[in-house]
N, C-alpha and C. Protein backbone atom coordinates (compact mmCIF):
# COMPACT_ATOMS: atom_id res chain seq x y z
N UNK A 1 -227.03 124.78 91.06
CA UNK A 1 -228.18 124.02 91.49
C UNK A 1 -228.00 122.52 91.23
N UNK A 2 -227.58 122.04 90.47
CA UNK A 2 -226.92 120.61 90.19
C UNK A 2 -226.14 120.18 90.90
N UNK A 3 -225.21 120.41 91.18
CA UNK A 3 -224.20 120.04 92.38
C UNK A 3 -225.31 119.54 93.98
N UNK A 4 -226.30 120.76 94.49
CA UNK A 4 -227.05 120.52 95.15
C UNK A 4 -228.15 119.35 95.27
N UNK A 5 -228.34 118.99 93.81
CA UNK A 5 -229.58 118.34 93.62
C UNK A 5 -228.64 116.66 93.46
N UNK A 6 -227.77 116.44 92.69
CA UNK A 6 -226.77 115.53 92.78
C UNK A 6 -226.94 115.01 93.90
N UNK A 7 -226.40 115.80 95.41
CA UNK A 7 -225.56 115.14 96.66
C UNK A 7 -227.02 115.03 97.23
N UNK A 8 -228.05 115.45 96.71
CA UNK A 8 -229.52 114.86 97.33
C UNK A 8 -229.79 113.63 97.38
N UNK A 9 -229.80 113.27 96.15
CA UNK A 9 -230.09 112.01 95.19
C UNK A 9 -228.88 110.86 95.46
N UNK A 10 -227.97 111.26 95.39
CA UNK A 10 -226.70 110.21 96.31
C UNK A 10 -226.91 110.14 97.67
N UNK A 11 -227.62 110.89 98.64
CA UNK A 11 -227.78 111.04 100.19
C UNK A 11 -229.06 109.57 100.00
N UNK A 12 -229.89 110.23 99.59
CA UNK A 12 -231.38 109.04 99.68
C UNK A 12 -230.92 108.15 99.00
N UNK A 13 -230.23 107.85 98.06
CA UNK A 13 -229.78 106.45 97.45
C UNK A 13 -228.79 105.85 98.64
N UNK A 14 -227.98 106.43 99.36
CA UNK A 14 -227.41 105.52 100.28
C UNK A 14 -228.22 105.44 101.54
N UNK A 15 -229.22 105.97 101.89
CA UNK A 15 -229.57 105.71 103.07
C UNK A 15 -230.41 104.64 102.57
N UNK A 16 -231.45 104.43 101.23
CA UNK A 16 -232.24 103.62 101.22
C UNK A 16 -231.59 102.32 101.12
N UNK A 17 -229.92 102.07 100.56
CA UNK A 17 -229.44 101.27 100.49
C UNK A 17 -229.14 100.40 101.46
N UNK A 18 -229.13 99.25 101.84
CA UNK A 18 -229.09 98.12 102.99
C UNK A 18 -227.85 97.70 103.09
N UNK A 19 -227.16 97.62 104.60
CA UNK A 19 -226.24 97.12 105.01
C UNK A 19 -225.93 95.70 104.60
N UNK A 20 -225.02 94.83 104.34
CA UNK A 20 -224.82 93.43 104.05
C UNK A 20 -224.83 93.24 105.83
N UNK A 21 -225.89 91.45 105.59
CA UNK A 21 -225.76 91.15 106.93
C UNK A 21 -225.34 89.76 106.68
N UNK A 22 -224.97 89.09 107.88
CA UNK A 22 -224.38 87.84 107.86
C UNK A 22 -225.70 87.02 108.39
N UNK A 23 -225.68 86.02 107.18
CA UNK A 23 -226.94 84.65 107.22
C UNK A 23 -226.52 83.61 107.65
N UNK A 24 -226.81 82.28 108.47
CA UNK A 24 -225.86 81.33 108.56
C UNK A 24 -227.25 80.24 107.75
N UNK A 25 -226.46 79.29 107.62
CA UNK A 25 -227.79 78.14 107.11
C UNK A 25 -226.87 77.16 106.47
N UNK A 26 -227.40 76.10 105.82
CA UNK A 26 -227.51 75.35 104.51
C UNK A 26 -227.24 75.07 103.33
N UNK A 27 -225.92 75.19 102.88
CA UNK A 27 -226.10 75.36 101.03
C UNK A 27 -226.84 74.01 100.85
N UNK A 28 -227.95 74.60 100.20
CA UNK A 28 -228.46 73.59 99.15
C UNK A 28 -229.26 74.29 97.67
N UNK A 29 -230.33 73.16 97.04
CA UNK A 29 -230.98 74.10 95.72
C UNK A 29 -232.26 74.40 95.81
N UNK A 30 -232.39 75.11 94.94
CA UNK A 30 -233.97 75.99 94.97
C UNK A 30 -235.08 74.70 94.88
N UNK A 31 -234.95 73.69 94.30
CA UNK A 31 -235.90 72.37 94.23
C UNK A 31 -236.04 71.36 95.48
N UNK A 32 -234.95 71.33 96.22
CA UNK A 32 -235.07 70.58 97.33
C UNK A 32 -235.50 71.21 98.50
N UNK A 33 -234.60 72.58 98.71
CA UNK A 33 -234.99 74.01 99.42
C UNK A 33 -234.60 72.90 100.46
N UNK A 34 -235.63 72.99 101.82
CA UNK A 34 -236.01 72.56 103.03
C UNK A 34 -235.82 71.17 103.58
N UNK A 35 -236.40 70.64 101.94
CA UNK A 35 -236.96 69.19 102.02
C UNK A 35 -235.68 68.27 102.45
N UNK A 36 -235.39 67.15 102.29
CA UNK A 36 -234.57 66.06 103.08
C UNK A 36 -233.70 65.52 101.10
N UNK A 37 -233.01 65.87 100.84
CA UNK A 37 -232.16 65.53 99.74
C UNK A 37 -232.82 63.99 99.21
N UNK A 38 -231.98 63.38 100.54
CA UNK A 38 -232.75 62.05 100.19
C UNK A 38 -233.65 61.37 99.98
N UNK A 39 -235.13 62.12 99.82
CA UNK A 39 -235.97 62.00 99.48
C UNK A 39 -236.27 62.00 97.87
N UNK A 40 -235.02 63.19 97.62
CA UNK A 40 -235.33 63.20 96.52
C UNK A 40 -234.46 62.12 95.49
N UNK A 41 -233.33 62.07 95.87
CA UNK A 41 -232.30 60.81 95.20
C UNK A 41 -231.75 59.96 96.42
N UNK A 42 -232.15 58.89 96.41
CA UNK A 42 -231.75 58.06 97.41
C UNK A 42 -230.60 57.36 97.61
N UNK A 43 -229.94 57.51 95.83
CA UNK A 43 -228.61 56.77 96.20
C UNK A 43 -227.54 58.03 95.70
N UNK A 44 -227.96 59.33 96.35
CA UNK A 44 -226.61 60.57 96.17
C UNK A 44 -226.88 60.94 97.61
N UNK A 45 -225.44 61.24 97.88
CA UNK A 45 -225.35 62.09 99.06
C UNK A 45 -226.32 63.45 98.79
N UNK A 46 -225.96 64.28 100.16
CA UNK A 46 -226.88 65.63 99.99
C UNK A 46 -226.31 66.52 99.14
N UNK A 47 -224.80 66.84 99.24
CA UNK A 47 -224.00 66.99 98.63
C UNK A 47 -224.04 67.37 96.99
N UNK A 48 -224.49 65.67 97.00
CA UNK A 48 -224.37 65.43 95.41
C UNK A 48 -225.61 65.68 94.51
N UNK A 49 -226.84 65.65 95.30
CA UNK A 49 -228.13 65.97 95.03
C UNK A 49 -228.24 67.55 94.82
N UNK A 50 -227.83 68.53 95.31
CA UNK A 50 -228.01 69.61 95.33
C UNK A 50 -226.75 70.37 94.46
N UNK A 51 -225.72 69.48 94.19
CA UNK A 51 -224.82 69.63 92.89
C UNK A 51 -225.59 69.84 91.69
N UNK A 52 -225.94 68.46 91.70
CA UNK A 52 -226.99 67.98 90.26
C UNK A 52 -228.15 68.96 90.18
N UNK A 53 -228.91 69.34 91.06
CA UNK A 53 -230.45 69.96 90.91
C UNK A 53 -229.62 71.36 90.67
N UNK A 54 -228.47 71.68 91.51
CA UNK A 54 -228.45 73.23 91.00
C UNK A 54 -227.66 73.86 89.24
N UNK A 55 -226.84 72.52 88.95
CA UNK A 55 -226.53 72.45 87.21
C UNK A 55 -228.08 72.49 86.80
N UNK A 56 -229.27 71.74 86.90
CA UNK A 56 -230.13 71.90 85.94
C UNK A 56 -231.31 73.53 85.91
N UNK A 57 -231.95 73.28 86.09
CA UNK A 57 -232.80 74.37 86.30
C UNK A 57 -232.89 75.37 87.61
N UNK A 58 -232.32 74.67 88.45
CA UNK A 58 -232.91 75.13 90.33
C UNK A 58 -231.54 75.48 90.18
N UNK A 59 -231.16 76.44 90.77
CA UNK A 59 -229.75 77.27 91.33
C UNK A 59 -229.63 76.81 92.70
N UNK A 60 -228.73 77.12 93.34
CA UNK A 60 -227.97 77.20 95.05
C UNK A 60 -228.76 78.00 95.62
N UNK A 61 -228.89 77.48 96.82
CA UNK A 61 -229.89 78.63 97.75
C UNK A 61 -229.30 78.48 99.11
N UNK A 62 -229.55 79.00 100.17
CA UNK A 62 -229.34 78.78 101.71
C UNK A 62 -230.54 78.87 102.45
N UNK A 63 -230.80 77.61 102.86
CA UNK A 63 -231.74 77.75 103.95
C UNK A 63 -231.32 77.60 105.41
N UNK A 64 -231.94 78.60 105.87
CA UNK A 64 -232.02 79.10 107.41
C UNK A 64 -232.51 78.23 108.22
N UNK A 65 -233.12 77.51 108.38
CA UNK A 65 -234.50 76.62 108.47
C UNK A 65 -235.90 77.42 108.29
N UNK A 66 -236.21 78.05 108.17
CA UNK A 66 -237.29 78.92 107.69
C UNK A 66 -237.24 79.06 106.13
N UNK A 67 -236.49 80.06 105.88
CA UNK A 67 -236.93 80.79 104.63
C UNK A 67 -235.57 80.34 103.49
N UNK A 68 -235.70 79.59 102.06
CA UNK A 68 -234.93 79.34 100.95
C UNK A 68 -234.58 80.54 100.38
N UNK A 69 -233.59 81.02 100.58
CA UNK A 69 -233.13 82.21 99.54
C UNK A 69 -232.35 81.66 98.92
N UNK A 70 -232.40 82.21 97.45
CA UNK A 70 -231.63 82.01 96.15
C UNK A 70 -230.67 82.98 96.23
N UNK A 71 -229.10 82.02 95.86
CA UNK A 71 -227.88 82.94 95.75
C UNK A 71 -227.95 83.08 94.70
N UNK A 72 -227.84 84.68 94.33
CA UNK A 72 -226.94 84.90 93.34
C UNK A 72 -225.67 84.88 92.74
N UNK A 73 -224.95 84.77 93.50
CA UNK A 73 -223.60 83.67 92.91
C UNK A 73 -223.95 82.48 93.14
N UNK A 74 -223.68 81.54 91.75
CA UNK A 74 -223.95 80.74 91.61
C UNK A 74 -222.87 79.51 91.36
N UNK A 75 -221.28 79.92 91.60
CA UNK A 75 -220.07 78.87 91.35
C UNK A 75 -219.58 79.01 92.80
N UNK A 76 -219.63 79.56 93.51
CA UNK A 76 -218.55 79.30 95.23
C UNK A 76 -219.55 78.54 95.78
N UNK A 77 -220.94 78.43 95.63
CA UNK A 77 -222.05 77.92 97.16
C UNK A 77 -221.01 75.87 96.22
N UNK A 78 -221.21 75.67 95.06
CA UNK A 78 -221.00 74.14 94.75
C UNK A 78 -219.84 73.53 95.74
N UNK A 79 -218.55 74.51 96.10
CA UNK A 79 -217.83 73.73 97.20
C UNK A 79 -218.05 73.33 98.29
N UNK A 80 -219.32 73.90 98.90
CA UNK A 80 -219.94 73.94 100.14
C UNK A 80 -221.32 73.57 99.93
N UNK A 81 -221.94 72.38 98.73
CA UNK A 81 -222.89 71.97 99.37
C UNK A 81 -223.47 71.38 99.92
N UNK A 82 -224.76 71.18 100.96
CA UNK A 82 -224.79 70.82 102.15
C UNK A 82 -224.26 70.74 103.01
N UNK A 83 -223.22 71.70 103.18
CA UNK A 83 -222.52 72.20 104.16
C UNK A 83 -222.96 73.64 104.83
N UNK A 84 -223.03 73.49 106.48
CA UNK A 84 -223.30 75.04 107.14
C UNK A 84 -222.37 76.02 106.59
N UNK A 85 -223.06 77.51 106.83
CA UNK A 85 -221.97 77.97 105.80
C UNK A 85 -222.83 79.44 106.52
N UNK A 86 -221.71 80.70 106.71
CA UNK A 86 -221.95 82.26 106.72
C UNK A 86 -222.56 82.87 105.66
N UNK A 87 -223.40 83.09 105.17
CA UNK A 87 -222.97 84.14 103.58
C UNK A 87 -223.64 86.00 104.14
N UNK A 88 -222.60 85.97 103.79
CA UNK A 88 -222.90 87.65 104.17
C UNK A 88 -223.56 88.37 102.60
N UNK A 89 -224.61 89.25 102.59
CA UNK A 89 -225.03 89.98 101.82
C UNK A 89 -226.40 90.92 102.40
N UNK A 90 -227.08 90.82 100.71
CA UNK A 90 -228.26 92.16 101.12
C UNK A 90 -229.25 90.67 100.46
N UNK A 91 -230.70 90.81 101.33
CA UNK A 91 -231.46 89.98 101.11
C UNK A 91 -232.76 90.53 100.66
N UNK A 92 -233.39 90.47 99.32
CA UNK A 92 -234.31 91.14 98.53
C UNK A 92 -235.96 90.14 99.12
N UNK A 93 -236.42 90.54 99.57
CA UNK A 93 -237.80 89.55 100.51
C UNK A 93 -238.59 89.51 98.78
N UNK A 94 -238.97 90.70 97.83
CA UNK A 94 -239.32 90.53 96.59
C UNK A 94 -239.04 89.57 95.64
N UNK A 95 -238.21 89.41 95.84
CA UNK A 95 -237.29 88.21 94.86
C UNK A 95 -237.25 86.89 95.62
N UNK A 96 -236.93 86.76 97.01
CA UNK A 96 -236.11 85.64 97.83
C UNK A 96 -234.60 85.79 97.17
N UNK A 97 -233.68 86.65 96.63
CA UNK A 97 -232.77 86.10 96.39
C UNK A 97 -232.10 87.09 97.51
N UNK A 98 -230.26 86.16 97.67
CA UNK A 98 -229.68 86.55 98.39
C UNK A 98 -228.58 86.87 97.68
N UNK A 99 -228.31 88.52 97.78
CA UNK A 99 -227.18 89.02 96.63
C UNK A 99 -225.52 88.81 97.74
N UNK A 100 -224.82 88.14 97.16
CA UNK A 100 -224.11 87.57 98.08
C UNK A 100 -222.87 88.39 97.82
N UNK A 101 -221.89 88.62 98.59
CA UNK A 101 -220.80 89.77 99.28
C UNK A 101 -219.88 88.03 99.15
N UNK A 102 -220.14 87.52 100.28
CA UNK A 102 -219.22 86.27 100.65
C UNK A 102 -219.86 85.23 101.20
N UNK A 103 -219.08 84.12 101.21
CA UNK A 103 -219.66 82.66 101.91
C UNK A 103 -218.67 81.83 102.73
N UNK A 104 -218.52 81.85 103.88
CA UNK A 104 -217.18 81.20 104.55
C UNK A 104 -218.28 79.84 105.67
N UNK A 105 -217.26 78.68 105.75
CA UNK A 105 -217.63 77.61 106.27
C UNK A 105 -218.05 78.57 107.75
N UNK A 106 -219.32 78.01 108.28
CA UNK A 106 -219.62 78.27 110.27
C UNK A 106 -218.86 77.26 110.83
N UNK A 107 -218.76 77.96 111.55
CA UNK A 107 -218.11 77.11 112.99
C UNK A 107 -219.00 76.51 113.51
């Protein structure tokens, strides 16, 4: 009866489980999100603004133009920020975070 009840419980755990999908957007940080970098530091690039905000408190995020999701990896988005960018993963709407698989430059 275990064996049976096992491959149950592994069946509904993978179906409830979500495919990784590919996001395109924005690296930037959870504090600027949307907003225009330069608004917020006028003499750093976007770049460099969303470097700095994501070392302090605010992490890396990707915005879509809609919606800021927070990456959970938090050392690959810094080579690419404010740069367009793929990140493939599973996206938690509860959280906003985006559990990230990978991140490659868009075309």
């Amino acid at each position: 009866m275990k064996p049976i009840f096992l491959i149950a419980i592994t069946t509904l755990t993978l179906i409830g489980a979500e495919a990784p999908k590919t996001f395109t957007g924005v690296i930037t940080d959870t504090m600027c999100g949307a907003k225009s970098h330069r608004a917020m530091m006028k003499d750093k690039s976007d770049a460099e603004c969303a470097r700095l905000c994501a070392k302090g408190p605010f992490g890396y995020a990707l915005v879509d133009g809609t919606n800021v999701m927070k990456l959970s990896d938090q050392k690959t988005p810094a080579k690419y920020a404010a740069q367009k960018v793929k990140v493939t993963g599973t996206y938690d709407e509860k959280t906003k975070m985006l559990k990230v698989v990978s991140i490659e430059p868009a075309e």
